[in-house]
Structures are given as C-alpha cells and as structure tokens.
C-alpha atoms as a PDB file:
ATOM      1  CA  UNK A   1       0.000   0.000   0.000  1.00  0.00           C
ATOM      2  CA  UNK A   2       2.697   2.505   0.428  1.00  0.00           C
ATOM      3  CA  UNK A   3       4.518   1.476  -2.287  1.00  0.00           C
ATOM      4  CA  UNK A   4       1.414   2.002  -4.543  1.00  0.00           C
ATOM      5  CA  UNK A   5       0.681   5.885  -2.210  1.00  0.00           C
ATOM      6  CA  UNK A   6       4.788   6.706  -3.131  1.00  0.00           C
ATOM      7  CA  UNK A   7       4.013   5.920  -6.695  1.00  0.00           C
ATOM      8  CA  UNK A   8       0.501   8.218  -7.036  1.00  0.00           C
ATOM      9  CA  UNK A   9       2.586  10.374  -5.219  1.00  0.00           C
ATOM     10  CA  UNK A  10       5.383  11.117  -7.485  1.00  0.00           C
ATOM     11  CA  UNK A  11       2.930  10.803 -10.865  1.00  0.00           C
ATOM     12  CA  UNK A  12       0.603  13.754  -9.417  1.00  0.00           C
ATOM     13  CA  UNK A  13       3.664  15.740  -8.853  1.00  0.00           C
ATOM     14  CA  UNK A  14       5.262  15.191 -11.815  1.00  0.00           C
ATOM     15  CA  UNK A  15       1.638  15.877 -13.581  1.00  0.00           C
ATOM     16  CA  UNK A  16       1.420  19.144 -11.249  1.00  0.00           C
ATOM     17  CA  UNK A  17       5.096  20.189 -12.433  1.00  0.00           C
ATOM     18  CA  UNK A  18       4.052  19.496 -16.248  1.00  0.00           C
ATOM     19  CA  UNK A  19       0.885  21.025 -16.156  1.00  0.00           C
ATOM     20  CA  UNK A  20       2.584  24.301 -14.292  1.00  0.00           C
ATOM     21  CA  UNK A  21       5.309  24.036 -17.130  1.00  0.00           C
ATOM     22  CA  UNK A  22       2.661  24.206 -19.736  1.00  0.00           C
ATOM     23  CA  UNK A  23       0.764  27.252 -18.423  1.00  0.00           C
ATOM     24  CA  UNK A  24       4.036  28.963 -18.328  1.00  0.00           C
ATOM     25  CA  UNK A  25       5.085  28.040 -21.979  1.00  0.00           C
ATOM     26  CA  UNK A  26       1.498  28.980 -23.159  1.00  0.00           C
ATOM     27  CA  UNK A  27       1.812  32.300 -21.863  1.00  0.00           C
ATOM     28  CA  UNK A  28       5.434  32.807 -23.242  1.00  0.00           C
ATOM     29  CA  UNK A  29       3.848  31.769 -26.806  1.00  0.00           C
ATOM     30  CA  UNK A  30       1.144  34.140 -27.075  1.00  0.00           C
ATOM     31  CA  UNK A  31       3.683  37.023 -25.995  1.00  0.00           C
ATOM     32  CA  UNK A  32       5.619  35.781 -28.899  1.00  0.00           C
ATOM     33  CA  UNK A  33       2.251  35.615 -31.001  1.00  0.00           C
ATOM     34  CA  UNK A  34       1.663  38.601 -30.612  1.00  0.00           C
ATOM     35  CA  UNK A  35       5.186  39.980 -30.826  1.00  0.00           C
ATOM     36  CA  UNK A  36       5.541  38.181 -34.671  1.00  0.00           C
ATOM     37  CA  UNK A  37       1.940  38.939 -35.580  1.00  0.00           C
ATOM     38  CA  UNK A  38       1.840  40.797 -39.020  1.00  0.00           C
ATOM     39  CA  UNK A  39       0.139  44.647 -38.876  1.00  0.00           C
ATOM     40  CA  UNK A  40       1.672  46.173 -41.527  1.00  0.00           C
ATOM     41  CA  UNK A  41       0.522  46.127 -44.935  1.00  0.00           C
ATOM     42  CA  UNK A  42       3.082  46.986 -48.218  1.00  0.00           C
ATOM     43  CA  UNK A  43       2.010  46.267 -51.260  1.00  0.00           C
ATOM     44  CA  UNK A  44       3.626  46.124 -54.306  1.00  0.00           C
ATOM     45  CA  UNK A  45       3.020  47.133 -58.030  1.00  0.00           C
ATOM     46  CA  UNK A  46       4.370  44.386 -60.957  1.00  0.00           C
ATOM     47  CA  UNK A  47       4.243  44.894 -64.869  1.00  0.00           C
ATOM     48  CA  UNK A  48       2.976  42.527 -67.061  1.00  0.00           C
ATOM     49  CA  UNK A  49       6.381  40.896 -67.606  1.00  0.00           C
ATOM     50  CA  UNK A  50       6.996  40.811 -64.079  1.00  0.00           C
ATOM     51  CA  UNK A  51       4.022  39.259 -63.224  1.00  0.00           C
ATOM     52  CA  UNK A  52       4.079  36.518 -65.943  1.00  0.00           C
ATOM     53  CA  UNK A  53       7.974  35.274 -64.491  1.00  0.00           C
ATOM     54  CA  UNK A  54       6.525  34.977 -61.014  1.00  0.00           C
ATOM     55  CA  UNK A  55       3.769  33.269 -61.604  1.00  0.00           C
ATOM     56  CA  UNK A  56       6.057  30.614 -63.865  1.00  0.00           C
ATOM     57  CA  UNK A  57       8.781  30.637 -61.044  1.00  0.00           C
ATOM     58  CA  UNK A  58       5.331  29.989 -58.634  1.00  0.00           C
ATOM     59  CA  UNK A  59       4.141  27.011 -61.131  1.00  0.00           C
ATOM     60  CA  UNK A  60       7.443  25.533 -61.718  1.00  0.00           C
ATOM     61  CA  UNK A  61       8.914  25.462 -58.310  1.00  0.00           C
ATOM     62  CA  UNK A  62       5.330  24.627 -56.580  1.00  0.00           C
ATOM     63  CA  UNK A  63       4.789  27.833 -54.240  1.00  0.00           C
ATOM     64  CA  UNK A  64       1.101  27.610 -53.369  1.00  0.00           C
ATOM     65  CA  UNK A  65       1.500  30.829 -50.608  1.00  0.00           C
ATOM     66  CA  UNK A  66       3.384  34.112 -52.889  1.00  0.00           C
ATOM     67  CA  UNK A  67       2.809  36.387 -50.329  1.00  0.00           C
ATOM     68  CA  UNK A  68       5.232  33.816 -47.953  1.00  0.00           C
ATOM     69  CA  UNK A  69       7.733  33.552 -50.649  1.00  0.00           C
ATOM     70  CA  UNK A  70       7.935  37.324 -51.270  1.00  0.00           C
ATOM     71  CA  UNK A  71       8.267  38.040 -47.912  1.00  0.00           C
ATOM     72  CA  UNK A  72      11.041  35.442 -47.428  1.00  0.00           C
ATOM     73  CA  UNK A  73      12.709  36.573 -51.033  1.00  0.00           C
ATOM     74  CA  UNK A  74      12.621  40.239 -49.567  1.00  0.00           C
ATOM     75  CA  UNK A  75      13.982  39.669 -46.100  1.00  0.00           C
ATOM     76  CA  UNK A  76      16.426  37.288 -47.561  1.00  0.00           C
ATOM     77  CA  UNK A  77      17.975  40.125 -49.605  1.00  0.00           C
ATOM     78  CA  UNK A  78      17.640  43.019 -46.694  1.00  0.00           C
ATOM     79  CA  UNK A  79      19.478  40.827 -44.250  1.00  0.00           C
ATOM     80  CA  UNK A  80      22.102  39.896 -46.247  1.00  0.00           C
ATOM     81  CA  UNK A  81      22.846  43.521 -47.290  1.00  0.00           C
ATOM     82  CA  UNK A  82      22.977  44.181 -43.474  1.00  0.00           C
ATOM     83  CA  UNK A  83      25.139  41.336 -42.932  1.00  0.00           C
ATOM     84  CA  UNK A  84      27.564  42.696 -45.355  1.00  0.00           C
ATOM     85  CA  UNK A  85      27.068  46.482 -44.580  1.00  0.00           C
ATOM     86  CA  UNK A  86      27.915  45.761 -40.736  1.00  0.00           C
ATOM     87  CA  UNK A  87      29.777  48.800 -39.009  1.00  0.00           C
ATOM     88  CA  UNK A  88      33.482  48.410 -37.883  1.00  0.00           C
ATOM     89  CA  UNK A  89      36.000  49.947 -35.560  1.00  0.00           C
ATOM     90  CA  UNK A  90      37.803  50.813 -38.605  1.00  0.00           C
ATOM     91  CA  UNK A  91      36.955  51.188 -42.483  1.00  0.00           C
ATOM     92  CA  UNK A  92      39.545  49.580 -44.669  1.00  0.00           C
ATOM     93  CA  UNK A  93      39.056  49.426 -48.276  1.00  0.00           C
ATOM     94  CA  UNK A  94      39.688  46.395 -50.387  1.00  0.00           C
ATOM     95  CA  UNK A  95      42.669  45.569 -51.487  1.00  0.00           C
ATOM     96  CA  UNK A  96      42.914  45.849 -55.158  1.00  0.00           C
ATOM     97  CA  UNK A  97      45.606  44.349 -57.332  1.00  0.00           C
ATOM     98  CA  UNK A  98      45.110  46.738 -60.121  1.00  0.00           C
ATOM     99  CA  UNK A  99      45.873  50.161 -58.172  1.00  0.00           C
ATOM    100  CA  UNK A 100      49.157  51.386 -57.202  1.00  0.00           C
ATOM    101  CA  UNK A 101      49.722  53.856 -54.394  1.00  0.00           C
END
C-alpha cells in the first residue's frame, strides 16, 4: 500500500510540475504571437512581364502561398545587405591588385 501511495505520489507531482510548465510556456507563446503577428501592410506594383515570371517561377517550383515567398525573397535580400554592410572599428578598403599607391 505505500509502495502504490509513493508511486501516485510522485505521478501527481510530476503531472502538477508538467501542467505548471505548460501554463508557463502557453503564456510565453502568445507574448511571442503577438510579438511576430503581421500589422503592416506593403504592397507592391508588378508589370505585365513581371508578373508573368513569377507566376512561372510559382508554377514551376510549386509555391502555393506568394505572399510567404515574397516576404522570405525580400527579407532574404535586406538581411544579407545588413550582414555585409555591418559597421566596424575601422573602415579599410579592399585591397585591389590593379591600383598602385
């Protein structure tokens, strides 16, 4: 019998501890939520040409959701050019083989 009150024992408190972990986690999520949640609208203008190579790139690669791969496509680029354009203690050019001091 105590064997069987020691095991109840530790399964509610581990259930207590999960459940407490859970509640916790669920709150941290919708803080996230609503930190990634999407408010701003952009919207963008294509020609004809334009319009016809995306929607072939769309077809032939399989991208059901454009606005996703736009978005990704965009932030892609931006990030990059901010990984590149990062500030330094000191600007040095490039070396160049082709100029002479």
């Amino acid at each position: 019998m105590l064997i069987v009150y020691k095991v109840w024992k530790v399964l509610y408190e581990g259930l207590w501890l999960f459940l407490a972990n859970q509640n916790q986690s669920n709150k941290v999520d919708q803080n996230n939520n609503e930190k990634l949640r999407r408010t701003h609208r952009t919207s963008i203008l294509f020609n004809q040409r334009e319009q016809e190579a995306i929607n072939l790139y769309c077809e032939k690669y399989k991208i059901r959701n454009k606005s996703k791969f736009m978005r990704e496509v965009i932030m892609t680029e931006i990030l990059k050019k901010f990984d590149e354009d990062y500030p330094t203690l000191f600007e040095f050019e490039k070396p160049n083989l082709f100029v002479s001091r």
